[in-house]
C-alpha atoms as a PDB file:
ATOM      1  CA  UNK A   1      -5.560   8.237   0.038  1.00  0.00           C
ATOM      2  CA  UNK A   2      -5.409   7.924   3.555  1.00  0.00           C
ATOM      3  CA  UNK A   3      -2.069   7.704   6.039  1.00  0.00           C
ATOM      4  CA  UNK A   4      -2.700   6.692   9.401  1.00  0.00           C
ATOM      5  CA  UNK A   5      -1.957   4.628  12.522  1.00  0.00           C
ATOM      6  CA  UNK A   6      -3.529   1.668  14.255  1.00  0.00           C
ATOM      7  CA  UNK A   7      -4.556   3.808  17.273  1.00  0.00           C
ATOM      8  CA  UNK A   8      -7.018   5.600  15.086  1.00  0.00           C
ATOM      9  CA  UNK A   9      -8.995   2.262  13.464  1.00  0.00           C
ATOM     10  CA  UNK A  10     -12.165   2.905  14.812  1.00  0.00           C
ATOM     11  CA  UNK A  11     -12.215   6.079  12.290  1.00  0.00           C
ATOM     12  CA  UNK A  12     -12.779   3.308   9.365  1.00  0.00           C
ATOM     13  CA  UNK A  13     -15.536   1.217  10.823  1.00  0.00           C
ATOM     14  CA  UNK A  14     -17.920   2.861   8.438  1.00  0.00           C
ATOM     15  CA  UNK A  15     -15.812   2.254   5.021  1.00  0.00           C
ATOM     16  CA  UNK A  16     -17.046  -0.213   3.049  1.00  0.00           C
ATOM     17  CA  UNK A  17     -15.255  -2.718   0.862  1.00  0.00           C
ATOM     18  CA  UNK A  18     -13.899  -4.935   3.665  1.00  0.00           C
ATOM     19  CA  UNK A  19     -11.761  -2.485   4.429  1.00  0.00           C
ATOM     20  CA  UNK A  20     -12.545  -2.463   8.463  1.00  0.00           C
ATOM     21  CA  UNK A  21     -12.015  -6.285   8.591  1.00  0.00           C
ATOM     22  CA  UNK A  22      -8.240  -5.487   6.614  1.00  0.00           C
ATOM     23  CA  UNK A  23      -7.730  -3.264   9.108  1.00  0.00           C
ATOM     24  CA  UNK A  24      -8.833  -5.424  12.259  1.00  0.00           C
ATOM     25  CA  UNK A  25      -6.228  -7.961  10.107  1.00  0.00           C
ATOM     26  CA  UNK A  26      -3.725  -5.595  10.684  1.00  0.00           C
ATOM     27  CA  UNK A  27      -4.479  -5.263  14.722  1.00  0.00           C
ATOM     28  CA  UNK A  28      -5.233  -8.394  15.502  1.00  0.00           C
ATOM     29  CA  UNK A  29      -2.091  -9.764  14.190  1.00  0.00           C
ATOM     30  CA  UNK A  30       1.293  -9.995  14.969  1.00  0.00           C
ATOM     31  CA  UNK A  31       2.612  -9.113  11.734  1.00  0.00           C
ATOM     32  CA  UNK A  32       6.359  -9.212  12.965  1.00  0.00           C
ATOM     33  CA  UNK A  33       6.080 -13.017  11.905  1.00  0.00           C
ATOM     34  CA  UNK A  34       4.154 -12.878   9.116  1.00  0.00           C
ATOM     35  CA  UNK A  35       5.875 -15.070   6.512  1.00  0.00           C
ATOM     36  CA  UNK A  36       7.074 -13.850   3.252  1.00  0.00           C
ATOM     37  CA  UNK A  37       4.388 -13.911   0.500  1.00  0.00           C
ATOM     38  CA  UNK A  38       0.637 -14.224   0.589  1.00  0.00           C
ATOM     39  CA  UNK A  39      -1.466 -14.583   2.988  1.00  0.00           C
ATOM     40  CA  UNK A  40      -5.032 -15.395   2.323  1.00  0.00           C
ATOM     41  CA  UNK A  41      -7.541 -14.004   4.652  1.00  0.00           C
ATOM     42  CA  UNK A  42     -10.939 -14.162   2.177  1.00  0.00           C
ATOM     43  CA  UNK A  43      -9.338 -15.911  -1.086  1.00  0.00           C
ATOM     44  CA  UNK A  44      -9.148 -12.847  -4.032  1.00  0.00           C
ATOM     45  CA  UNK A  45     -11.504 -10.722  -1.820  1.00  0.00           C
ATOM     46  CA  UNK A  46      -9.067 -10.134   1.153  1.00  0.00           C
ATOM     47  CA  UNK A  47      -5.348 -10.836   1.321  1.00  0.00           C
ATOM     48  CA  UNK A  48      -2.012 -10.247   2.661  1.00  0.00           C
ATOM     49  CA  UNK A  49       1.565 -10.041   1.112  1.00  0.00           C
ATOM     50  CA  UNK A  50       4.402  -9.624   2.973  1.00  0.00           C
ATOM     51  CA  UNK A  51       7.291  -8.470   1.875  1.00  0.00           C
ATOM     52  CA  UNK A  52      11.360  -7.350   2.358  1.00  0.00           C
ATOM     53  CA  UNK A  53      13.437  -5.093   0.541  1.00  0.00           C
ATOM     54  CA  UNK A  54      15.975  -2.378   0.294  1.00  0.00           C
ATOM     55  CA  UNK A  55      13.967   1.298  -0.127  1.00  0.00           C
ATOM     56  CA  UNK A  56      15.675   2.440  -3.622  1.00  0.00           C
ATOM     57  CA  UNK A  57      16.140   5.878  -4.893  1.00  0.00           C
ATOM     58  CA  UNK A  58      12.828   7.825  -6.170  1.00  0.00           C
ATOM     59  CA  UNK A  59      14.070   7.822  -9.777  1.00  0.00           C
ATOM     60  CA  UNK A  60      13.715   4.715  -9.665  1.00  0.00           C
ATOM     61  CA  UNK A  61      10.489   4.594  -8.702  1.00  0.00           C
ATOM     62  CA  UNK A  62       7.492   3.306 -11.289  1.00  0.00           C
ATOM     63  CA  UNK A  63       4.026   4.816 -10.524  1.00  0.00           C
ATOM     64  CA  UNK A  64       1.243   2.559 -10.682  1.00  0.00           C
ATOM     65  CA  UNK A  65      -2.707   2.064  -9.754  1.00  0.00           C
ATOM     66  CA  UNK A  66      -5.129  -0.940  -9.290  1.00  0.00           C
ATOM     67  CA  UNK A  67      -8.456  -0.980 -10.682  1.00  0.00           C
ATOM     68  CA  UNK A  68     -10.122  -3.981  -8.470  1.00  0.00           C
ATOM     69  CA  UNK A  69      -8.499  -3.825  -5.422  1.00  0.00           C
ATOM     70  CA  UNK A  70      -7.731  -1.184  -2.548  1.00  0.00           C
ATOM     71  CA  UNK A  71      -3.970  -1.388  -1.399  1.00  0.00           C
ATOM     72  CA  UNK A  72      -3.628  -1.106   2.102  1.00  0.00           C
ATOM     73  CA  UNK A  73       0.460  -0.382   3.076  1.00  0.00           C
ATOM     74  CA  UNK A  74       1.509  -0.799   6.446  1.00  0.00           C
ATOM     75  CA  UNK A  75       5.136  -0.790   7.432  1.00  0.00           C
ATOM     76  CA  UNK A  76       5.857  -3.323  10.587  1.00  0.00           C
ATOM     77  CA  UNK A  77       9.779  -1.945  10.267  1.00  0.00           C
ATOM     78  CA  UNK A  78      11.885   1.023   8.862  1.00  0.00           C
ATOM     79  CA  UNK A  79      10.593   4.038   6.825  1.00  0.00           C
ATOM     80  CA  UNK A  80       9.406   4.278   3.372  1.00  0.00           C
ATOM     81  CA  UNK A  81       8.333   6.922   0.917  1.00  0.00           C
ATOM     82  CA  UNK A  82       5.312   6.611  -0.902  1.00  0.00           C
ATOM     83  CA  UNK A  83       4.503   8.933  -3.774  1.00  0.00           C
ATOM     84  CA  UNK A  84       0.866   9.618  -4.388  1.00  0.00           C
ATOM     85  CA  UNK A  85      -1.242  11.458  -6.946  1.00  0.00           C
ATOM     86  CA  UNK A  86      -4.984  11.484  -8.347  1.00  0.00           C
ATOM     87  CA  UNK A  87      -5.365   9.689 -11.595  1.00  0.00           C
ATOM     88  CA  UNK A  88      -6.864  12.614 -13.158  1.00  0.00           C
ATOM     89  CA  UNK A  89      -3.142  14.858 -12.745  1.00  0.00           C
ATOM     90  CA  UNK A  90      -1.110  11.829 -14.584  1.00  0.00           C
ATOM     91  CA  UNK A  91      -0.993  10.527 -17.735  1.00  0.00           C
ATOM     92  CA  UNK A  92      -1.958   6.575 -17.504  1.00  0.00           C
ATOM     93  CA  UNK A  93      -0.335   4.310 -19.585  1.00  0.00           C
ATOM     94  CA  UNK A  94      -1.080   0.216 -20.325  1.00  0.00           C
ATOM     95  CA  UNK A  95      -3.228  -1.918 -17.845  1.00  0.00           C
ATOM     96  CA  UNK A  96      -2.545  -5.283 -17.421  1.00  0.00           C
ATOM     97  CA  UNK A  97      -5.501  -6.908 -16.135  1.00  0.00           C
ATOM     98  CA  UNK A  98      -3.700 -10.318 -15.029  1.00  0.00           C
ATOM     99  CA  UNK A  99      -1.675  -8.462 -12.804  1.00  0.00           C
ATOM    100  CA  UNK A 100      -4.543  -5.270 -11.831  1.00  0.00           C
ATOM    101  CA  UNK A 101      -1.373  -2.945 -12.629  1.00  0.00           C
ATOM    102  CA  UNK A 102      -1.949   0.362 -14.463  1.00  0.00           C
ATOM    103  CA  UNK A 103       1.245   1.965 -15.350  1.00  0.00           C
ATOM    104  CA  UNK A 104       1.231   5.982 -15.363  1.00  0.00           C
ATOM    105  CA  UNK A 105       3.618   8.873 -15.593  1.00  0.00           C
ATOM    106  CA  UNK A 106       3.769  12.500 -13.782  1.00  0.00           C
ATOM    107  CA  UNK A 107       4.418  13.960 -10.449  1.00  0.00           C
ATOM    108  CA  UNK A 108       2.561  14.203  -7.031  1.00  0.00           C
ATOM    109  CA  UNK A 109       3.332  14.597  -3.582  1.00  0.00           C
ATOM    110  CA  UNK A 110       5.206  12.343  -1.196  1.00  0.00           C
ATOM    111  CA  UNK A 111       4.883  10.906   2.652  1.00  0.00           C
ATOM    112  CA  UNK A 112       7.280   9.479   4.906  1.00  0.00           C
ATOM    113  CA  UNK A 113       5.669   6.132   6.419  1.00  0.00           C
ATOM    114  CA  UNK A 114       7.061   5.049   9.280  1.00  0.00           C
ATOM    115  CA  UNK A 115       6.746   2.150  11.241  1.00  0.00           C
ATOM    116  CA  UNK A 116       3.354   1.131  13.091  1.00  0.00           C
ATOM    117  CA  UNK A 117       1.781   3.131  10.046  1.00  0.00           C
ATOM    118  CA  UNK A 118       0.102   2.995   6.932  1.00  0.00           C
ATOM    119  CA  UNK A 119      -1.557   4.181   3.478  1.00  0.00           C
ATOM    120  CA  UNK A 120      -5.109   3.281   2.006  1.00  0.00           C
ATOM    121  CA  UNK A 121      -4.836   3.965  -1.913  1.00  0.00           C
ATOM    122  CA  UNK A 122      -7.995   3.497  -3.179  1.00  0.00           C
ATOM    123  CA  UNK A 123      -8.439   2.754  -7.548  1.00  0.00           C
ATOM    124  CA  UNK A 124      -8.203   6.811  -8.102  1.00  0.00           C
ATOM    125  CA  UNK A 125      -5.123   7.240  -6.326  1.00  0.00           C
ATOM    126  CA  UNK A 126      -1.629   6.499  -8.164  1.00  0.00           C
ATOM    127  CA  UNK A 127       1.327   5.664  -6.018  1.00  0.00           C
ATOM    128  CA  UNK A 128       5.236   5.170  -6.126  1.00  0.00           C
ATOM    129  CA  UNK A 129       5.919   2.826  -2.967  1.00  0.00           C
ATOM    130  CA  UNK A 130       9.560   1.731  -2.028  1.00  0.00           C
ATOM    131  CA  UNK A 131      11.339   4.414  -1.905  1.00  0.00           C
ATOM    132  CA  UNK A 132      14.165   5.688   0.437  1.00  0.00           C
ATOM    133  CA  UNK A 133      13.502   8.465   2.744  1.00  0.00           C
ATOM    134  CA  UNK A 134      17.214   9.429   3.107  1.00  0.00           C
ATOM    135  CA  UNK A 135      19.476   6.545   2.351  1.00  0.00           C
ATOM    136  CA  UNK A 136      18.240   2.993   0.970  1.00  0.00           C
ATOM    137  CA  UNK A 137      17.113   0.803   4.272  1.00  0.00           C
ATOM    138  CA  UNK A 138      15.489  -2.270   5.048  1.00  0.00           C
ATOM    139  CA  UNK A 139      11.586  -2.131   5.161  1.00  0.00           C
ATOM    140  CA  UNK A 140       9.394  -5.201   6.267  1.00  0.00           C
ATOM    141  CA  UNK A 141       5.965  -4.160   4.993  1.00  0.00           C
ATOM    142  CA  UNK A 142       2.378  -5.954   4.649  1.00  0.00           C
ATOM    143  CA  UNK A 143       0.324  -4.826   2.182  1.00  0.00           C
ATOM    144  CA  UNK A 144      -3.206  -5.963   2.274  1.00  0.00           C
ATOM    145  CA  UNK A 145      -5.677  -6.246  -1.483  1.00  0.00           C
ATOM    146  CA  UNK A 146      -9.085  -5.473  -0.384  1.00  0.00           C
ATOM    147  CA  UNK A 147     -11.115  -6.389  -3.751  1.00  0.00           C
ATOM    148  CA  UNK A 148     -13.771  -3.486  -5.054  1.00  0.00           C
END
């Protein structure tokens, strides 16, 4: 997992997996009118989804992992908490390939993400996204699927 900001991009030039051209995406855009839904950017290699909600309360949170594709999370407006945790500290339930969802149960740590940042979760990392900080708020988040 990795949480960051745009000012630090030229960290990730040397990751593979598209992920420096998902990450130019996300500077070279202004993501504040980004439509609802997806985006493509490379077909199933490289995409966007944008999306609205209300944060809800973390027991009411579902964590999950993605076997072919790297989630990048950046919020554009509010706050967030994200829980995240290595595979190998959960117990993983069913995987639904159709939807590259794997289900899992446990605990792990959590992170505030704020706007103007975001969070990398690579295939070993679980996560818990949309969650309330405090009290439930609007978030406007794009989350980019950079394929394996």
């Amino acid at each position: 997992m990795i949480f960051d900001t745009l000012d630090n991009l030229a960290r990730y030039d040397g990751l593979g997996h598209n992920l420096p051209r998902a990450l130019k995406f996300l500077a070279e855009t202004d993501l504040a009118t980004l439509p609802i839904g997806r985006i493509d950017i490379d077909g199933d290699d490289l995409y966007a989804m944008t999306q609205e909600y209300l944060t809800k309360p973390a027991e009411q949170g579902k964590w999950e992992a993605h076997r072919k594709y790297i989630d990048i999370q950046y919020v554009i407006g509010g706050t967030e908490r994200m829980g995240f945790a290595n595979l190998r500290t959960m117990q993983v339930g069913e995987y639904v390939p159709e939807r590259d969802f794997l289900s899992m149960n446990g605990t792990g740590s959590f992170v505030d993400v704020f706007a103007g940042s975001f969070v990398i979760f690579f295939p070993e990392d679980g996560h818990m996204p949309c969650l309330c900080a405090d009290e439930p708020q609007q978030v406007r988040k794009v989350v980019l699927k950079v394929k394996v």
